[in-house]
C-alpha atoms as a PDB file:
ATOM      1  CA  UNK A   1     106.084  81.490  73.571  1.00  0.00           C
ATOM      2  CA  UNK A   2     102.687  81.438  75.216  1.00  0.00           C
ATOM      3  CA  UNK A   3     102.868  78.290  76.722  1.00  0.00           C
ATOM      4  CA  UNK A   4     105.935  79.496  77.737  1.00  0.00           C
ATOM      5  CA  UNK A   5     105.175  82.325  79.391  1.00  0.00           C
ATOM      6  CA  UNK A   6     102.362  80.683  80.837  1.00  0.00           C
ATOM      7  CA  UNK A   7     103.896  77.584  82.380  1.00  0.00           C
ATOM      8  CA  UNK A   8     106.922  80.300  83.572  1.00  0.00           C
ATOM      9  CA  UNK A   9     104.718  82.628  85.610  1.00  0.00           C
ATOM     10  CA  UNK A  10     102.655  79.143  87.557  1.00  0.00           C
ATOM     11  CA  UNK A  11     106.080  78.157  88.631  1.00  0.00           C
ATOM     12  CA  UNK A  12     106.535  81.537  89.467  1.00  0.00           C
ATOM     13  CA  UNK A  13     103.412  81.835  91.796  1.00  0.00           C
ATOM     14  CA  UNK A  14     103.202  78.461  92.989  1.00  0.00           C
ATOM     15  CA  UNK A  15     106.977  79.007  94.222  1.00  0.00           C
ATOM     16  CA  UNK A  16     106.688  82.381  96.144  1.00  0.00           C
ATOM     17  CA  UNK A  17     104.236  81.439  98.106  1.00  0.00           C
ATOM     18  CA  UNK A  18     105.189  77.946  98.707  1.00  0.00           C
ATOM     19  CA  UNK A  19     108.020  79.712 100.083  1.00  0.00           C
ATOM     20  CA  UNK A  20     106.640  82.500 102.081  1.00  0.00           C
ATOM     21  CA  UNK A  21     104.480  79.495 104.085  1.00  0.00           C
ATOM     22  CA  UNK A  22     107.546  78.204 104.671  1.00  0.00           C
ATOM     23  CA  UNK A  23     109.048  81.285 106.156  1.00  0.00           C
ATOM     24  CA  UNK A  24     105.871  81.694 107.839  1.00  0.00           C
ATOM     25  CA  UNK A  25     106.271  78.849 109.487  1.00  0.00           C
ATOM     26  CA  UNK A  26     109.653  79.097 110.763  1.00  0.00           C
ATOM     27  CA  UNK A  27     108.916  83.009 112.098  1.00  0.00           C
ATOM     28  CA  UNK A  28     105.986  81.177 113.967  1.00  0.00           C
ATOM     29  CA  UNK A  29     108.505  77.447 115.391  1.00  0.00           C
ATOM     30  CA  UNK A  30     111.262  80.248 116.006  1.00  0.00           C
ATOM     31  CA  UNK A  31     108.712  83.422 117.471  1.00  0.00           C
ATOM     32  CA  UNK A  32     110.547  85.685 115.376  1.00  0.00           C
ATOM     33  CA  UNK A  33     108.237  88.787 114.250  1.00  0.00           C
ATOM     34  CA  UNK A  34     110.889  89.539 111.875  1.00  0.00           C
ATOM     35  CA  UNK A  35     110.891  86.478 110.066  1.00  0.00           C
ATOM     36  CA  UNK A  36     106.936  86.443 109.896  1.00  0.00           C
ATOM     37  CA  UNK A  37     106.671  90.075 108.787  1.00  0.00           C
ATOM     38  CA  UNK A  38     109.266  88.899 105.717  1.00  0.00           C
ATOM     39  CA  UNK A  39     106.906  85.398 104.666  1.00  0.00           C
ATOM     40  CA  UNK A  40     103.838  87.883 105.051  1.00  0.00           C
ATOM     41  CA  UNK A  41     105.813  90.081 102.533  1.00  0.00           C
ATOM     42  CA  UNK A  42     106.568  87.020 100.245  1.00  0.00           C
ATOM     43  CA  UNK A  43     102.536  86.087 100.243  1.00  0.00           C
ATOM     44  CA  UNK A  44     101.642  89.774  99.642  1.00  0.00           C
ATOM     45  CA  UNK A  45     104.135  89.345  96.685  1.00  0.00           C
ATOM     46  CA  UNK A  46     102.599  86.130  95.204  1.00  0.00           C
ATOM     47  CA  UNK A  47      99.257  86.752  95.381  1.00  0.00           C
ATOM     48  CA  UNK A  48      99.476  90.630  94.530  1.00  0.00           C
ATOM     49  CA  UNK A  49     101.323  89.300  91.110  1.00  0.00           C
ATOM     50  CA  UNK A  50      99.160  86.743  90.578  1.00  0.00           C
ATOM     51  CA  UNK A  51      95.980  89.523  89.938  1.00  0.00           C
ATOM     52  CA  UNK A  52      97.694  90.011  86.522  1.00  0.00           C
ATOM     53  CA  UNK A  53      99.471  87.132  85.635  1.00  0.00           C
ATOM     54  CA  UNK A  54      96.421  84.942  86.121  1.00  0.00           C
ATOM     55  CA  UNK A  55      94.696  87.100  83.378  1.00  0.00           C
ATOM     56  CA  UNK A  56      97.633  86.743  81.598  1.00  0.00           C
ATOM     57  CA  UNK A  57      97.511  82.878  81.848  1.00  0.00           C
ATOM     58  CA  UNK A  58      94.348  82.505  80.979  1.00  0.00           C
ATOM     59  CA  UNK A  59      94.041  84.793  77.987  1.00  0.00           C
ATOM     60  CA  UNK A  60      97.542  82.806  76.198  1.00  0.00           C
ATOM     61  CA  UNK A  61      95.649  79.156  77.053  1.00  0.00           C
ATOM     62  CA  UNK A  62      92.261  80.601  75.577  1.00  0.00           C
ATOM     63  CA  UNK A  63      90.853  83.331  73.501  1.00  0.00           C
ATOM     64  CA  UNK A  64      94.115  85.656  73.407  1.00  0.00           C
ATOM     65  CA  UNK A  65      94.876  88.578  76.220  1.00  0.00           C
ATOM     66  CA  UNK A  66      92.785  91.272  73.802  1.00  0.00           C
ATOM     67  CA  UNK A  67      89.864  89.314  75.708  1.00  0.00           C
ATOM     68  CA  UNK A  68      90.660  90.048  78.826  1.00  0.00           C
ATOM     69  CA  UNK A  69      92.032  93.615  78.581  1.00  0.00           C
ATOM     70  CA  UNK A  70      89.812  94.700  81.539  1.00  0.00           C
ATOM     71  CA  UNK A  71      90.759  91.721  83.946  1.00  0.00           C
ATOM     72  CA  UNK A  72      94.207  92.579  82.920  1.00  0.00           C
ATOM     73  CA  UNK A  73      94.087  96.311  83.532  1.00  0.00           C
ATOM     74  CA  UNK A  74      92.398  96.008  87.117  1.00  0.00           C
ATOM     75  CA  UNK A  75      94.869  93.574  87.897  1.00  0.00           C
ATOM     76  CA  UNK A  76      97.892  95.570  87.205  1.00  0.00           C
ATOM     77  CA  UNK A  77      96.434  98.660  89.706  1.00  0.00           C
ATOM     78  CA  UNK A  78      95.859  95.427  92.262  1.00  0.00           C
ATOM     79  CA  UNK A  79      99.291  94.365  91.693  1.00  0.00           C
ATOM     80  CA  UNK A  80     100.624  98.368  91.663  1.00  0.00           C
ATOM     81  CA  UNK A  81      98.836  98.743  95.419  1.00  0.00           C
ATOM     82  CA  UNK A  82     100.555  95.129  96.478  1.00  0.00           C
ATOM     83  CA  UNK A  83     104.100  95.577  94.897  1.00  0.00           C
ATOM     84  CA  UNK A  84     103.859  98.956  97.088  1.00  0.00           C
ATOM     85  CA  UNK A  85     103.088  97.622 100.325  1.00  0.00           C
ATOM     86  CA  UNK A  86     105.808  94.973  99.830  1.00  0.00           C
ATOM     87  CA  UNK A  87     108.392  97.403 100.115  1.00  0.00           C
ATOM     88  CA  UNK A  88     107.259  99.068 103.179  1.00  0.00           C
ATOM     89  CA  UNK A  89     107.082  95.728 104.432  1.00  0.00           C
ATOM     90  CA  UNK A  90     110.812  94.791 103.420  1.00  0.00           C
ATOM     91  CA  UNK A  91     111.595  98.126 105.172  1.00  0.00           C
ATOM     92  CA  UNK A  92     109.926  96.787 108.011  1.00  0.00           C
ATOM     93  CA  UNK A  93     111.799  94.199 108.275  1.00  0.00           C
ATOM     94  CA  UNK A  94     114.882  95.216 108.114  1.00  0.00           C
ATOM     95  CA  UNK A  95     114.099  97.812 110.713  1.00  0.00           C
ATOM     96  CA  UNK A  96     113.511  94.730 112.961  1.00  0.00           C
ATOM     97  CA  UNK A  97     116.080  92.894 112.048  1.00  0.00           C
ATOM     98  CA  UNK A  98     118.822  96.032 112.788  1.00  0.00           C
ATOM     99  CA  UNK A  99     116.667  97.719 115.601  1.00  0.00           C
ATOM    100  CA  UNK A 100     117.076 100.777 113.035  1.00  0.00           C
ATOM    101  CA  UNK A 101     114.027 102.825 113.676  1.00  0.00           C
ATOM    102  CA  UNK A 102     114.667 105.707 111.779  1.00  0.00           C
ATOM    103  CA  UNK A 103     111.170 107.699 111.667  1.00  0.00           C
ATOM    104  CA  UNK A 104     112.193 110.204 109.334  1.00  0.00           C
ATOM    105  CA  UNK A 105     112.426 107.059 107.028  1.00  0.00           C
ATOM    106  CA  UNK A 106     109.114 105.234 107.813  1.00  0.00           C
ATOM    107  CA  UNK A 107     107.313 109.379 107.457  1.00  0.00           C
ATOM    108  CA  UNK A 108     109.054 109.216 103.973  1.00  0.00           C
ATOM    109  CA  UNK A 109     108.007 106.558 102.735  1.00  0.00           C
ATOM    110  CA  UNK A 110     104.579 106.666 104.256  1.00  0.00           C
ATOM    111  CA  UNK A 111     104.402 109.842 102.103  1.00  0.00           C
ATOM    112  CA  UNK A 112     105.625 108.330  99.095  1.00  0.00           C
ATOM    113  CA  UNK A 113     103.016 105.691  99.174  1.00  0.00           C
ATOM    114  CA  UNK A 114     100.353 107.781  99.534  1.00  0.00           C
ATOM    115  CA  UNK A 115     101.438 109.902  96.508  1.00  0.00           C
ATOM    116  CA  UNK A 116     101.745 106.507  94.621  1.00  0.00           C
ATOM    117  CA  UNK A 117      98.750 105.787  96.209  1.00  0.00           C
ATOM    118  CA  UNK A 118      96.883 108.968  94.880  1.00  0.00           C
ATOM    119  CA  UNK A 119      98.525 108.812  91.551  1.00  0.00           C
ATOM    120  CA  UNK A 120      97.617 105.147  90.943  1.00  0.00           C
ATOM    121  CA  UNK A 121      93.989 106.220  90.991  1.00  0.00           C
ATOM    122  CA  UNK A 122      94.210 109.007  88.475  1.00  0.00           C
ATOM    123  CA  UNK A 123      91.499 108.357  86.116  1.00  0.00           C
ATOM    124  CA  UNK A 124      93.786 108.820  83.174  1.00  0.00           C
ATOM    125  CA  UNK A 125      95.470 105.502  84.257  1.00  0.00           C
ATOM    126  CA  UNK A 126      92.656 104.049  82.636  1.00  0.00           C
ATOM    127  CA  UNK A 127      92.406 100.698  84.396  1.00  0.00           C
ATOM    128  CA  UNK A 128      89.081  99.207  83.140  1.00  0.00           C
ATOM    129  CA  UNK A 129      90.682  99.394  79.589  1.00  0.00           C
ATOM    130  CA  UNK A 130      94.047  98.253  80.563  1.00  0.00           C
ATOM    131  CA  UNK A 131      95.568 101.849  80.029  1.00  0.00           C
ATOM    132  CA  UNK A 132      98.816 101.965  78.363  1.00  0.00           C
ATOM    133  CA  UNK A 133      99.384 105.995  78.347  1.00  0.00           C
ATOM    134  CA  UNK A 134     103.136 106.548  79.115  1.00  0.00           C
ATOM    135  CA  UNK A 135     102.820 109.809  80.978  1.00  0.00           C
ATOM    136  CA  UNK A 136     100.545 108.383  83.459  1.00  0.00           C
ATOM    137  CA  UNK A 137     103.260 105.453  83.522  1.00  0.00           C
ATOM    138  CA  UNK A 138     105.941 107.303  84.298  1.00  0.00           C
ATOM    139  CA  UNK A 139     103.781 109.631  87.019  1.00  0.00           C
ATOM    140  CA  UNK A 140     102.552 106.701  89.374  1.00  0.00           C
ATOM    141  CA  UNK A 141     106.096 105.249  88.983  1.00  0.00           C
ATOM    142  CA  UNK A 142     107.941 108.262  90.481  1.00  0.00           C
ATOM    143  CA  UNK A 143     107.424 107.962  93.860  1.00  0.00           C
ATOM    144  CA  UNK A 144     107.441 104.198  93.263  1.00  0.00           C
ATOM    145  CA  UNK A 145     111.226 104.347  91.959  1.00  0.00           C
ATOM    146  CA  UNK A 146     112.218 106.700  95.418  1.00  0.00           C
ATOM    147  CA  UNK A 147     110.426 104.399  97.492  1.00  0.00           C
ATOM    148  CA  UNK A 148     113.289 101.748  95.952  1.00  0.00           C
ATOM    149  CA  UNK A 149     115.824 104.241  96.011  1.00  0.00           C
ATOM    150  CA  UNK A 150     115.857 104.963  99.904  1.00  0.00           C
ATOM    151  CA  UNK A 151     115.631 101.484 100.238  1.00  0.00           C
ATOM    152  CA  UNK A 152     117.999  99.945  98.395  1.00  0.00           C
ATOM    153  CA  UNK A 153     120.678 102.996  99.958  1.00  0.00           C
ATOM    154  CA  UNK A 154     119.710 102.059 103.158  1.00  0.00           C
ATOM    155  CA  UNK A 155     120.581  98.334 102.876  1.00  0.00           C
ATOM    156  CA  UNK A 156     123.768  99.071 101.109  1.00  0.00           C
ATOM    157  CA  UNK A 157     124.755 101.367 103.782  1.00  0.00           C
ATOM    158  CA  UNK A 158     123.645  98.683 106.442  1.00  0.00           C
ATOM    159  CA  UNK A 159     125.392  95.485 105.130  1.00  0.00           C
ATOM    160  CA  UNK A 160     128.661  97.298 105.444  1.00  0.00           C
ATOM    161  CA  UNK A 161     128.472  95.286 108.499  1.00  0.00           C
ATOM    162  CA  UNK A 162     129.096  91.688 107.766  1.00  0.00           C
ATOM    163  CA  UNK A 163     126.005  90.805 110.086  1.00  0.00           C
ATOM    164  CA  UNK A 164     123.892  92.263 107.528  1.00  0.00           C
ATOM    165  CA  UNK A 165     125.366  91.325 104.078  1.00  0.00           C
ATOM    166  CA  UNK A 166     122.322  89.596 103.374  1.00  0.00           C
ATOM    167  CA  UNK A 167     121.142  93.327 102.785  1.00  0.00           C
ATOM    168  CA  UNK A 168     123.126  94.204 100.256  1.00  0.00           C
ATOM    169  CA  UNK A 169     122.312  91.097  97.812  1.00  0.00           C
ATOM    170  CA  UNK A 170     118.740  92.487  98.380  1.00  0.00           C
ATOM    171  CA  UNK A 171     119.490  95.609  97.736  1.00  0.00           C
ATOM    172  CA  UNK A 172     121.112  94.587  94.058  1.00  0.00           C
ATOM    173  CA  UNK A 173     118.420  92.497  93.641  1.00  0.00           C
ATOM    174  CA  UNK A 174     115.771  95.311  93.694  1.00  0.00           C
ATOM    175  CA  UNK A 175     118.034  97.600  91.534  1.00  0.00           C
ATOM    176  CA  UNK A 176     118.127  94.594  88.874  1.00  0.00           C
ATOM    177  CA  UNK A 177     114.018  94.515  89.353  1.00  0.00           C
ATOM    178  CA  UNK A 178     113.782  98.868  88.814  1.00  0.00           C
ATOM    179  CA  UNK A 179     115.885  98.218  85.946  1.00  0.00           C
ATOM    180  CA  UNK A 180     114.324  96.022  83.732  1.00  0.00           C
ATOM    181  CA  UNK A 181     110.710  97.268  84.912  1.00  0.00           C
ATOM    182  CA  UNK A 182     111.512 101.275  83.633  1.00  0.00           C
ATOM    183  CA  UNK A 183     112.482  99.347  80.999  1.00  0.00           C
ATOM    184  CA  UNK A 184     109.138  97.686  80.544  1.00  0.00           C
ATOM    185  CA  UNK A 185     107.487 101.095  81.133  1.00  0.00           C
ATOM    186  CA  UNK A 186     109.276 103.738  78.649  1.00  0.00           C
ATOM    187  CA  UNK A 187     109.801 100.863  75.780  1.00  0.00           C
ATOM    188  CA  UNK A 188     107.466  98.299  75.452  1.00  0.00           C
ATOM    189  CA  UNK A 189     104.958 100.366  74.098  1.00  0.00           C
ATOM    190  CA  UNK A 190     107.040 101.137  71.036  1.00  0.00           C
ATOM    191  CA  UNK A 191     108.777  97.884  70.797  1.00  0.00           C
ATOM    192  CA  UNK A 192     106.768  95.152  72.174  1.00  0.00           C
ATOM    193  CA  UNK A 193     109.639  92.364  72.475  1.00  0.00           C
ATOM    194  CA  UNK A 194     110.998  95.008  75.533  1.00  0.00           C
ATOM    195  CA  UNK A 195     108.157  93.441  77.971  1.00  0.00           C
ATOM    196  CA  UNK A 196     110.273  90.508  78.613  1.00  0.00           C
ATOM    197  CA  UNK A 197     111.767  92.212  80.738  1.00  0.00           C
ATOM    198  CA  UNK A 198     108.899  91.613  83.195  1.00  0.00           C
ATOM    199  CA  UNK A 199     110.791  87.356  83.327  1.00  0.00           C
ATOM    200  CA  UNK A 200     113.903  89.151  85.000  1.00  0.00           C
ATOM    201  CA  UNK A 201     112.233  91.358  87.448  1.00  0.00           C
ATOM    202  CA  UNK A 202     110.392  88.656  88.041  1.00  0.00           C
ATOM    203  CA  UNK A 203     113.431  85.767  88.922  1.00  0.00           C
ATOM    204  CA  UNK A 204     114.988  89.228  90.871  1.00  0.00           C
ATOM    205  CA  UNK A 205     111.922  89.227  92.811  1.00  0.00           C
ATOM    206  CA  UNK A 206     111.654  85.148  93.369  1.00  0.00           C
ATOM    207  CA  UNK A 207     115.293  85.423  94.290  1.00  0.00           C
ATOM    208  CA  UNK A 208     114.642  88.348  96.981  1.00  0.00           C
ATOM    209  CA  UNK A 209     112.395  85.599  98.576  1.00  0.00           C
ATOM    210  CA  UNK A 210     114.831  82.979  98.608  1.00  0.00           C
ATOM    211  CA  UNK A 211     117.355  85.138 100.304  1.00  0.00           C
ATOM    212  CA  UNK A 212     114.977  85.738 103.087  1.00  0.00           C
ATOM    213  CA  UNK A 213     114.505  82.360 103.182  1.00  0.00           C
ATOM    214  CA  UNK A 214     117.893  81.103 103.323  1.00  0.00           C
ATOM    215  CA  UNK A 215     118.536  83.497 106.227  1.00  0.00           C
ATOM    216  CA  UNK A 216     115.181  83.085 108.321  1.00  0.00           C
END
């Protein structure tokens, strides 16, 4: 299962951001800010994730992950910052991509991520250790789970217009990703098995990518 997991999360990595250069590229051939912002997002993504799941790598092909508990810890609040920022970046986009500059929306979830922002450095979170306390869990992943929430409403609402249908499959996409990550949070710390759940938020994620990069 460790080789598995292993081998799973370099295809992973190597994939999103062999992608996101890709969309890169065609935002800079095309001059389409849009299309850059989204392949910036897609880098942010890959190399944000990869702060804990090259701990995680290395501690199945070696000594065990009990090794690297710190490594592991500071690269989940690395990844926590990133995975933020990625959605203000996907709301970005899609406010360039619509012309829908709603400011209420952008004040709202600047807001949010500062909360996250503030909450994420709690000392309780314990990062050094590689914390596991479920209050502090669920507390940073409040306004994490509203930042998705206006989101994901917002593209729904949007790709009732055919134009923007992309939108939507994003949108389902991210819900698929909250799912199995509360998951992840409120269970796998009573029944281990549960943090698989972090191999389907992570294929909703690589397929979030692809869709931007099927329509760049």
């Amino acid at each position: 299962m460790n080789y598995f997991e292993s081998a799973f999360d370099i295809i992973y990595l190597l994939s999103v951001i062999i992608i996101s250069i890709l969309i890169i590229r065609k935002g800079i051939i095309k001059k389409q800010k849009a299309v850059i912002v989204f392949g910036i997002m897609g880098l942010l993504l890959g190399f944000g994730d990869s702060f804990h799941l090259i701990p995680r790598i290395i501690g199945h092909l070696t000594t065990g992950l009990d090794d690297y508990q710190t490594s592991l810890g500071i690269g989940k609040l690395l990844t926590g910052i990133t995975m933020t920022i990625f959605y203000y970046l996907i709301y970005l986009y899609y406010s360039i991509i619509t012309n829908d500059k709603n400011k209420r929306v952008f004040l709202t979830l600047a807001i949010l991520i500062a909360i996250r922002f503030v909450f994420l450095a709690l000392p309780g979170n314990d990062w050094v250790n590689n914390g596991n306390d479920l209050f502090y869990g669920i507390l940073r992943n409040i306004p994490f789970a509203l930042i998705g929430i206006i989101i994901t409403t917002i593209f729904i609402k949007k790709s009732k217009n055919p134009e923007y249908h992309m939108f939507k499959q994003m949108a389902y996409w991210i819900i698929v990703s909250f799912v199995c990550y509360i998951i992840v949070i409120l269970g796998s710390g009573f029944i281990p098995l549960l943090g698989a759940f972090m191999m389907p938020k992570t294929i909703a994620y690589f397929i979030i990518i692809w869709i931007g990069y099927k329509n760049s």
